[in-house]
C-alpha atoms as a PDB file:
ATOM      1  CA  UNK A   1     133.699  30.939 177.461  1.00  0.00           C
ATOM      2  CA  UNK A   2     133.343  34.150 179.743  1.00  0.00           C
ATOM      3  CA  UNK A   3     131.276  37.294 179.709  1.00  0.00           C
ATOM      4  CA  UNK A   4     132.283  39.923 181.834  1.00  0.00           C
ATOM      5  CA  UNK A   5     129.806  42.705 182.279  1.00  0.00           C
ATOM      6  CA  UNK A   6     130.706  45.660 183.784  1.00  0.00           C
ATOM      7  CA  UNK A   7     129.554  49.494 184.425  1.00  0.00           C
ATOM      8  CA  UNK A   8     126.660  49.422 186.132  1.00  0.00           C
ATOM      9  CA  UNK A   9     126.053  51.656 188.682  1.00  0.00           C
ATOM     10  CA  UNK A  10     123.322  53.876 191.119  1.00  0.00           C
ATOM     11  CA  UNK A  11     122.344  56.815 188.552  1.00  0.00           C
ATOM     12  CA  UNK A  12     119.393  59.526 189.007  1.00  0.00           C
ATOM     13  CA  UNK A  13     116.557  59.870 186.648  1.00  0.00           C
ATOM     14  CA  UNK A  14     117.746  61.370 182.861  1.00  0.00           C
ATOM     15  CA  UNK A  15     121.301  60.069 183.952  1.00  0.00           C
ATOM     16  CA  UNK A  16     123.716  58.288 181.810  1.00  0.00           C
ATOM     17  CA  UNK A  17     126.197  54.862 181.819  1.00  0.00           C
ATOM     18  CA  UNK A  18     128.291  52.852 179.630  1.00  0.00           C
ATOM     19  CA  UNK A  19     128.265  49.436 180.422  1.00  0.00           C
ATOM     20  CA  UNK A  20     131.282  47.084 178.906  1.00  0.00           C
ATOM     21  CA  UNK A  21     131.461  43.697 178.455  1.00  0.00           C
ATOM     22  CA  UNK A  22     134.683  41.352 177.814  1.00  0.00           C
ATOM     23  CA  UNK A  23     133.950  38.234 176.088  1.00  0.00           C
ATOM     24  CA  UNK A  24     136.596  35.154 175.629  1.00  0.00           C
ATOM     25  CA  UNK A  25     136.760  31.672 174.328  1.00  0.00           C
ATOM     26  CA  UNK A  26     134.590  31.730 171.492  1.00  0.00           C
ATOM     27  CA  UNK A  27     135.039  33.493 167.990  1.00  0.00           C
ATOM     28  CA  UNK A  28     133.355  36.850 169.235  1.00  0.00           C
ATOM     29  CA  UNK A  29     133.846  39.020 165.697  1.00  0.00           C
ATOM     30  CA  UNK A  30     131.572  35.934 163.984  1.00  0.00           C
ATOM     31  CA  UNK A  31     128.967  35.997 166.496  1.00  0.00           C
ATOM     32  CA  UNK A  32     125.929  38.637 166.876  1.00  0.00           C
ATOM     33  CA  UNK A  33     125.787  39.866 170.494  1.00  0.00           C
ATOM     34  CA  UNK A  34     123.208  41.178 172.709  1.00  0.00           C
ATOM     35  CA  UNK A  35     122.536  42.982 175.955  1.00  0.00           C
ATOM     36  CA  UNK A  36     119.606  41.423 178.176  1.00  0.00           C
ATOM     37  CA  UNK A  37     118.451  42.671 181.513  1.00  0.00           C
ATOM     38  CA  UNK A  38     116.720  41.086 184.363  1.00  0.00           C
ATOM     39  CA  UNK A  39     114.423  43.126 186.869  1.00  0.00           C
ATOM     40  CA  UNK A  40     113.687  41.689 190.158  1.00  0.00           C
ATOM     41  CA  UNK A  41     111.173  39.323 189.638  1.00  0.00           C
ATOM     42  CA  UNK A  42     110.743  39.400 185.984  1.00  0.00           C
ATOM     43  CA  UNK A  43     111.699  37.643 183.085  1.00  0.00           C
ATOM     44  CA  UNK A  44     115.313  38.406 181.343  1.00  0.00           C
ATOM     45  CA  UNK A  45     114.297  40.362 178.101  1.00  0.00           C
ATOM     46  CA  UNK A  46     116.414  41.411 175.251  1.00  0.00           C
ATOM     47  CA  UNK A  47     117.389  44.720 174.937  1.00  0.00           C
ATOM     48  CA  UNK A  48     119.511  45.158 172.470  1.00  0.00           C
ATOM     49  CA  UNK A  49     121.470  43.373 169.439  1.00  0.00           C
ATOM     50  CA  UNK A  50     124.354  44.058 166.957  1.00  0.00           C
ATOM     51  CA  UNK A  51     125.346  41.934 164.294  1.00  0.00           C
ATOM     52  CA  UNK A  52     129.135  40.857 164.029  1.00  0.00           C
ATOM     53  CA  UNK A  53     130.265  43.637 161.758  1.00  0.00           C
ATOM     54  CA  UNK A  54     128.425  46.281 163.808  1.00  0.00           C
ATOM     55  CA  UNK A  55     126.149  47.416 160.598  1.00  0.00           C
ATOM     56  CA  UNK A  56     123.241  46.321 162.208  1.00  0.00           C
ATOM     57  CA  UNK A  57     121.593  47.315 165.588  1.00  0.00           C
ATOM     58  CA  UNK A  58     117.953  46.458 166.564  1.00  0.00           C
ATOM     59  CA  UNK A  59     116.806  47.779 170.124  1.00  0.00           C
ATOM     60  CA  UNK A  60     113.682  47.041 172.216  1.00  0.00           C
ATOM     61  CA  UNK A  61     111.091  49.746 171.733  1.00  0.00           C
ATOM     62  CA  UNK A  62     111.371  51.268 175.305  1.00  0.00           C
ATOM     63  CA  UNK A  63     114.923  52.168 174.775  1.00  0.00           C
ATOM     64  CA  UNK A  64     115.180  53.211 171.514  1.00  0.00           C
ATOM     65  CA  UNK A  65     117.016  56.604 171.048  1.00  0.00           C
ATOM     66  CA  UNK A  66     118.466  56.161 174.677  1.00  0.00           C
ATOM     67  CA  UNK A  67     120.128  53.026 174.385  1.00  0.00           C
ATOM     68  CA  UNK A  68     122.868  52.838 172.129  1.00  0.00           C
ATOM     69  CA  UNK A  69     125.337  49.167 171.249  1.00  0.00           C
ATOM     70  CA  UNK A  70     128.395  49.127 169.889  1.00  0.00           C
ATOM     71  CA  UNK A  71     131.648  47.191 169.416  1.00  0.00           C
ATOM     72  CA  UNK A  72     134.881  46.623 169.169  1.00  0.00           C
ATOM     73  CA  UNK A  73     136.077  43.006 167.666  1.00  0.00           C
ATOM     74  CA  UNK A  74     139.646  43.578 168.274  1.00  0.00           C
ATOM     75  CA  UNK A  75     139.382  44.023 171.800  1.00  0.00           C
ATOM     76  CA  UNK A  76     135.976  41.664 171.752  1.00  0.00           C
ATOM     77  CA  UNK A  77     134.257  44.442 173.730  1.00  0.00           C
ATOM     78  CA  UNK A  78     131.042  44.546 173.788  1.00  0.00           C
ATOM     79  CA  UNK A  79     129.344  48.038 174.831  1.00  0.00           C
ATOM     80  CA  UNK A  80     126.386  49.900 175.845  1.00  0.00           C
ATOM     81  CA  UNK A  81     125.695  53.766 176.188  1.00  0.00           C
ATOM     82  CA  UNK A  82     122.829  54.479 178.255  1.00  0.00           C
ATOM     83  CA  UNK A  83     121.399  58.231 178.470  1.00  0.00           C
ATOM     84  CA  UNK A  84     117.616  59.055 179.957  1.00  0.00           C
ATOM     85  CA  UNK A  85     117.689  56.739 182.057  1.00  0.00           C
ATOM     86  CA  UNK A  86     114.213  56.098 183.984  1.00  0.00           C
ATOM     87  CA  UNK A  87     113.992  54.061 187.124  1.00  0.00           C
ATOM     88  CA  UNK A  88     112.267  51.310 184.733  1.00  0.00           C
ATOM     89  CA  UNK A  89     115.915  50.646 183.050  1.00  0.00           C
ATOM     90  CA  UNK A  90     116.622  49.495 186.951  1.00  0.00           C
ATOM     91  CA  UNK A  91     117.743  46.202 186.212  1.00  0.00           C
ATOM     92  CA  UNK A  92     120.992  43.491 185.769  1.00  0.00           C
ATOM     93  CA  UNK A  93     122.126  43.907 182.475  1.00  0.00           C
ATOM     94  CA  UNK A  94     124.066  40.918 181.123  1.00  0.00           C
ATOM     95  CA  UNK A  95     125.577  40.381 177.726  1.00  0.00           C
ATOM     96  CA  UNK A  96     126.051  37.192 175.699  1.00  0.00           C
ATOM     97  CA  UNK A  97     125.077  35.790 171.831  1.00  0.00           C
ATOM     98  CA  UNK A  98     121.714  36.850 170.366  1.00  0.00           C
ATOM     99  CA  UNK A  99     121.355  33.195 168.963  1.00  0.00           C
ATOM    100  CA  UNK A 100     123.052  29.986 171.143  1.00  0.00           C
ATOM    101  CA  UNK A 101     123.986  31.882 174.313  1.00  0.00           C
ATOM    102  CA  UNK A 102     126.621  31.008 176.306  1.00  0.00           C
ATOM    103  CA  UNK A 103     125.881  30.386 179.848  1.00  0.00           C
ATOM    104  CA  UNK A 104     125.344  34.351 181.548  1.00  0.00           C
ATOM    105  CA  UNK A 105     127.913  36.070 183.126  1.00  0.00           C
ATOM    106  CA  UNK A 106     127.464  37.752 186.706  1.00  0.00           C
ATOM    107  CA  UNK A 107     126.097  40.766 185.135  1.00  0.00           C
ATOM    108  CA  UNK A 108     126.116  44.652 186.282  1.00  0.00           C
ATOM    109  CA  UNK A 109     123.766  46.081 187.878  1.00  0.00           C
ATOM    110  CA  UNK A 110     122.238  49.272 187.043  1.00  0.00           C
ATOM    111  CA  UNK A 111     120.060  51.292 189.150  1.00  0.00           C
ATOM    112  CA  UNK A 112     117.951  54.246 188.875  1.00  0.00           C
ATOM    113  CA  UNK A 113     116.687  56.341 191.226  1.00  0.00           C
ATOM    114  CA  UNK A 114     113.447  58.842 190.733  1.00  0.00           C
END
């Protein structure tokens, strides 16, 4: 299996990103997938989920109507549009299953300056 984040970058405040992620070795058009992040010194939180088809998306409450996840299951890309970005989004965003993750990728970083 491999996740393979990519994207990230330095941004100012009310900026915008798409973050990609390549997955392989595993049926990725069965599976629901998820971006997490991970800010220094706190816990890695879900952020966002699709289910397999794409007809479903759920996001965490902070980033709803910024954050928008998408896919594309015959390239098993996994994506992420980003827009108002606030120096709280500063984080490494990984991707991987919502249920039974895989071990995590490297990640991209993404940070935000005020």
């Amino acid at each position: 299996v491999q996740l393979v984040e990519s994207g990230g970058g330095l941004v100012q405040t009310g900026g915008s990103l798409r973050l990609s992620c390549v997955a392989s070795g595993f049926s990725f058009s069965s599976s629901f997938m998820s971006w997490y992040r991970q800010a220094p010194g706190k816990e890695r939180e879900l952020v966002a989920t699709i289910s397999s088809v794409g007809d479903f998306t759920n996001y965490l409450d902070s980033v709803k109507g910024r954050f928008t996840i998408s896919r594309d299951n015959g390239e098993n890309m996994l994506y992420r549009r980003m827009s108002s970005l606030k120096p709280e989004d500063s984080a490494v965003y990984y991707c991987n299953r919502r249920f039974d993750v895989w071990d995590w990728g490297q990640g991209t970083q993404v940070t935000v300056s005020s």
